[in-house]
Protein backbone atom coordinates (compact mmCIF):
# COMPACT_ATOMS: atom_id res chain seq x y z
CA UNK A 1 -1.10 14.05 9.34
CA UNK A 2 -2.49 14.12 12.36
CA UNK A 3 -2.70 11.63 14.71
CA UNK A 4 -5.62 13.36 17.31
CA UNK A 5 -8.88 12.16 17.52
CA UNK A 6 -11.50 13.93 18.93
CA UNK A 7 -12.25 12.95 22.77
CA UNK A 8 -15.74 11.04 21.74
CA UNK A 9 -13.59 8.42 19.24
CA UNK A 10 -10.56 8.76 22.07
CA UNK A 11 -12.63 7.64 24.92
CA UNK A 12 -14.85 4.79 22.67
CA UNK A 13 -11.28 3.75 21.73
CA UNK A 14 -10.06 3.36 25.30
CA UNK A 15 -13.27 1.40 25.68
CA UNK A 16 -12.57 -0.31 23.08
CA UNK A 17 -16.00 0.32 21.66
CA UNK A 18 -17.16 0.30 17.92
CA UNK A 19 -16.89 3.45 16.04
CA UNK A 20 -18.83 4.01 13.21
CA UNK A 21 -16.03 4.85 9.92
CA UNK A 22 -17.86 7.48 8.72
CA UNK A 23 -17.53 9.32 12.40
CA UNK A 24 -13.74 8.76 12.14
CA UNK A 25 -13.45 9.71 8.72
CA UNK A 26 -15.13 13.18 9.31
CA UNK A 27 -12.56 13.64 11.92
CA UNK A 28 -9.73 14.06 9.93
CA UNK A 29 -9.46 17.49 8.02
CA UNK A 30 -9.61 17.63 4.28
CA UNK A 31 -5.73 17.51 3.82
CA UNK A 32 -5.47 14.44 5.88
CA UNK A 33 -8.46 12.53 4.11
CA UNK A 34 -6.33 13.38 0.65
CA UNK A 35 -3.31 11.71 2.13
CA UNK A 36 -4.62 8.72 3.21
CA UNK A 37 -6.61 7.96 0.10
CA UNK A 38 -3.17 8.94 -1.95
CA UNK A 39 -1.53 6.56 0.74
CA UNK A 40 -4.02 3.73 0.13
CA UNK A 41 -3.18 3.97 -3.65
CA UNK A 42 -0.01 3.05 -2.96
CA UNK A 43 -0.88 0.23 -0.31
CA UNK A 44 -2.95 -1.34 -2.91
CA UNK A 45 -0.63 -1.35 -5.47
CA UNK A 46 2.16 -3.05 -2.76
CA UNK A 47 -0.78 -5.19 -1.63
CA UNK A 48 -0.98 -6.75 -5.16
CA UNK A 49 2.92 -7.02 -5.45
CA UNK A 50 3.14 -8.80 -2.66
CA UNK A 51 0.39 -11.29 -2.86
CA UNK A 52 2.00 -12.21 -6.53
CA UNK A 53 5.68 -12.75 -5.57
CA UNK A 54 4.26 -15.30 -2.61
CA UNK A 55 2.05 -17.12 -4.90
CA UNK A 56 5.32 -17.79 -7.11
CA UNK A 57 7.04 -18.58 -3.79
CA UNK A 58 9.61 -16.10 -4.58
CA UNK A 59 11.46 -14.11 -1.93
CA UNK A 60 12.13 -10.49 -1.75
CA UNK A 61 16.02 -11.39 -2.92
CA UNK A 62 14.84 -13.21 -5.47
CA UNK A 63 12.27 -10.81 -7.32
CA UNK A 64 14.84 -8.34 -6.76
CA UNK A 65 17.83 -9.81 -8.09
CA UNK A 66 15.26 -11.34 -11.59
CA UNK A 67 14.44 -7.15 -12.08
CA UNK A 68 17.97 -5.85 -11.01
CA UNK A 69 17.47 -3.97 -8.15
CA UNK A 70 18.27 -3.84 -4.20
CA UNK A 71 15.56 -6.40 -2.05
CA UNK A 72 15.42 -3.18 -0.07
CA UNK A 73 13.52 -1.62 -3.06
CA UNK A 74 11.13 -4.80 -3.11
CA UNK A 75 10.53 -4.23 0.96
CA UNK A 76 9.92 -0.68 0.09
CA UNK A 77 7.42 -1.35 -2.86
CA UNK A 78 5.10 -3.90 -0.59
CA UNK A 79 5.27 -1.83 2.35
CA UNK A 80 3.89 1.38 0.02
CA UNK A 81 6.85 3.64 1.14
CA UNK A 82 8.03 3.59 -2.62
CA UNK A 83 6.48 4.78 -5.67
CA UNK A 84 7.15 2.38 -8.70
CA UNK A 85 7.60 3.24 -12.46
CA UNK A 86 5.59 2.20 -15.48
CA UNK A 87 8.70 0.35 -16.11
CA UNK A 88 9.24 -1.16 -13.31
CA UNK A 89 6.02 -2.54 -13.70
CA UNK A 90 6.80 -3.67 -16.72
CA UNK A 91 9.90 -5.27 -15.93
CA UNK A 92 8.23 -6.96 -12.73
CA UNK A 93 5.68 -8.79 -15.01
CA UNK A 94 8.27 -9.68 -17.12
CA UNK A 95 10.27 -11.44 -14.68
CA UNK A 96 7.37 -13.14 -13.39
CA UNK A 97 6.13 -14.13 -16.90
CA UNK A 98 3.16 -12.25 -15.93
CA UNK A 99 1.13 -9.68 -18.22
CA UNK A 100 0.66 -5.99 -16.92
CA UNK A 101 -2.95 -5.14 -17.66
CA UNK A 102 -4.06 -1.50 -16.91
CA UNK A 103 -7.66 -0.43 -16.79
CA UNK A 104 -9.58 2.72 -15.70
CA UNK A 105 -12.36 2.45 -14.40
């Protein structure tokens, strides 16, 4: 994915001006939009992960260790650089005493 900007957004940046989202979201090419949304499902999904392991006050080591896997997997899974099973899932809200609930919407 590109990291270029058109000069307008460049120079406003350098500025350190608002740009409007919509102006920087036309900016990237089709391909790029489609990665960052698929990217963002991810982030959400590590987002959520996260936010429930520090409400328990559990630590990557110790989430890991309750589903049997490497912390290194857990830092991977919050930081959306890892996709996660079904199962996983399934084994996460077990170990948390948590239900998994999906929905589409």
């Amino acid at each position: 994915m590109s990291e270029k900007h058109p000069q307008s957004i460049q120079k406003a940046l350098i500025k350190r001006e608002l740009v409007p989202q919509e102006k920087v979201w036309r900016s990237y090419s089709q391909k790029d939009r489609e990665e960052i949304l698929e990217r963002v499902r991810y982030l959400k999904a590590a987002m959520e992960l996260r936010r429930l392991r520090k409400r328990l006050h559990l630590s990557q080591e110790q989430l890991a260790k309750k589903i049997a896997v490497k912390r290194e997997f857990i830092s991977k899974v919050e930081s959306g650089r890892q996709n996660v099973t079904l199962e996983t899932l399934y084994r996460i809200a077990q170990a948390t005493g948590k239900q998994l609930m999906l929905s589409f919407r």
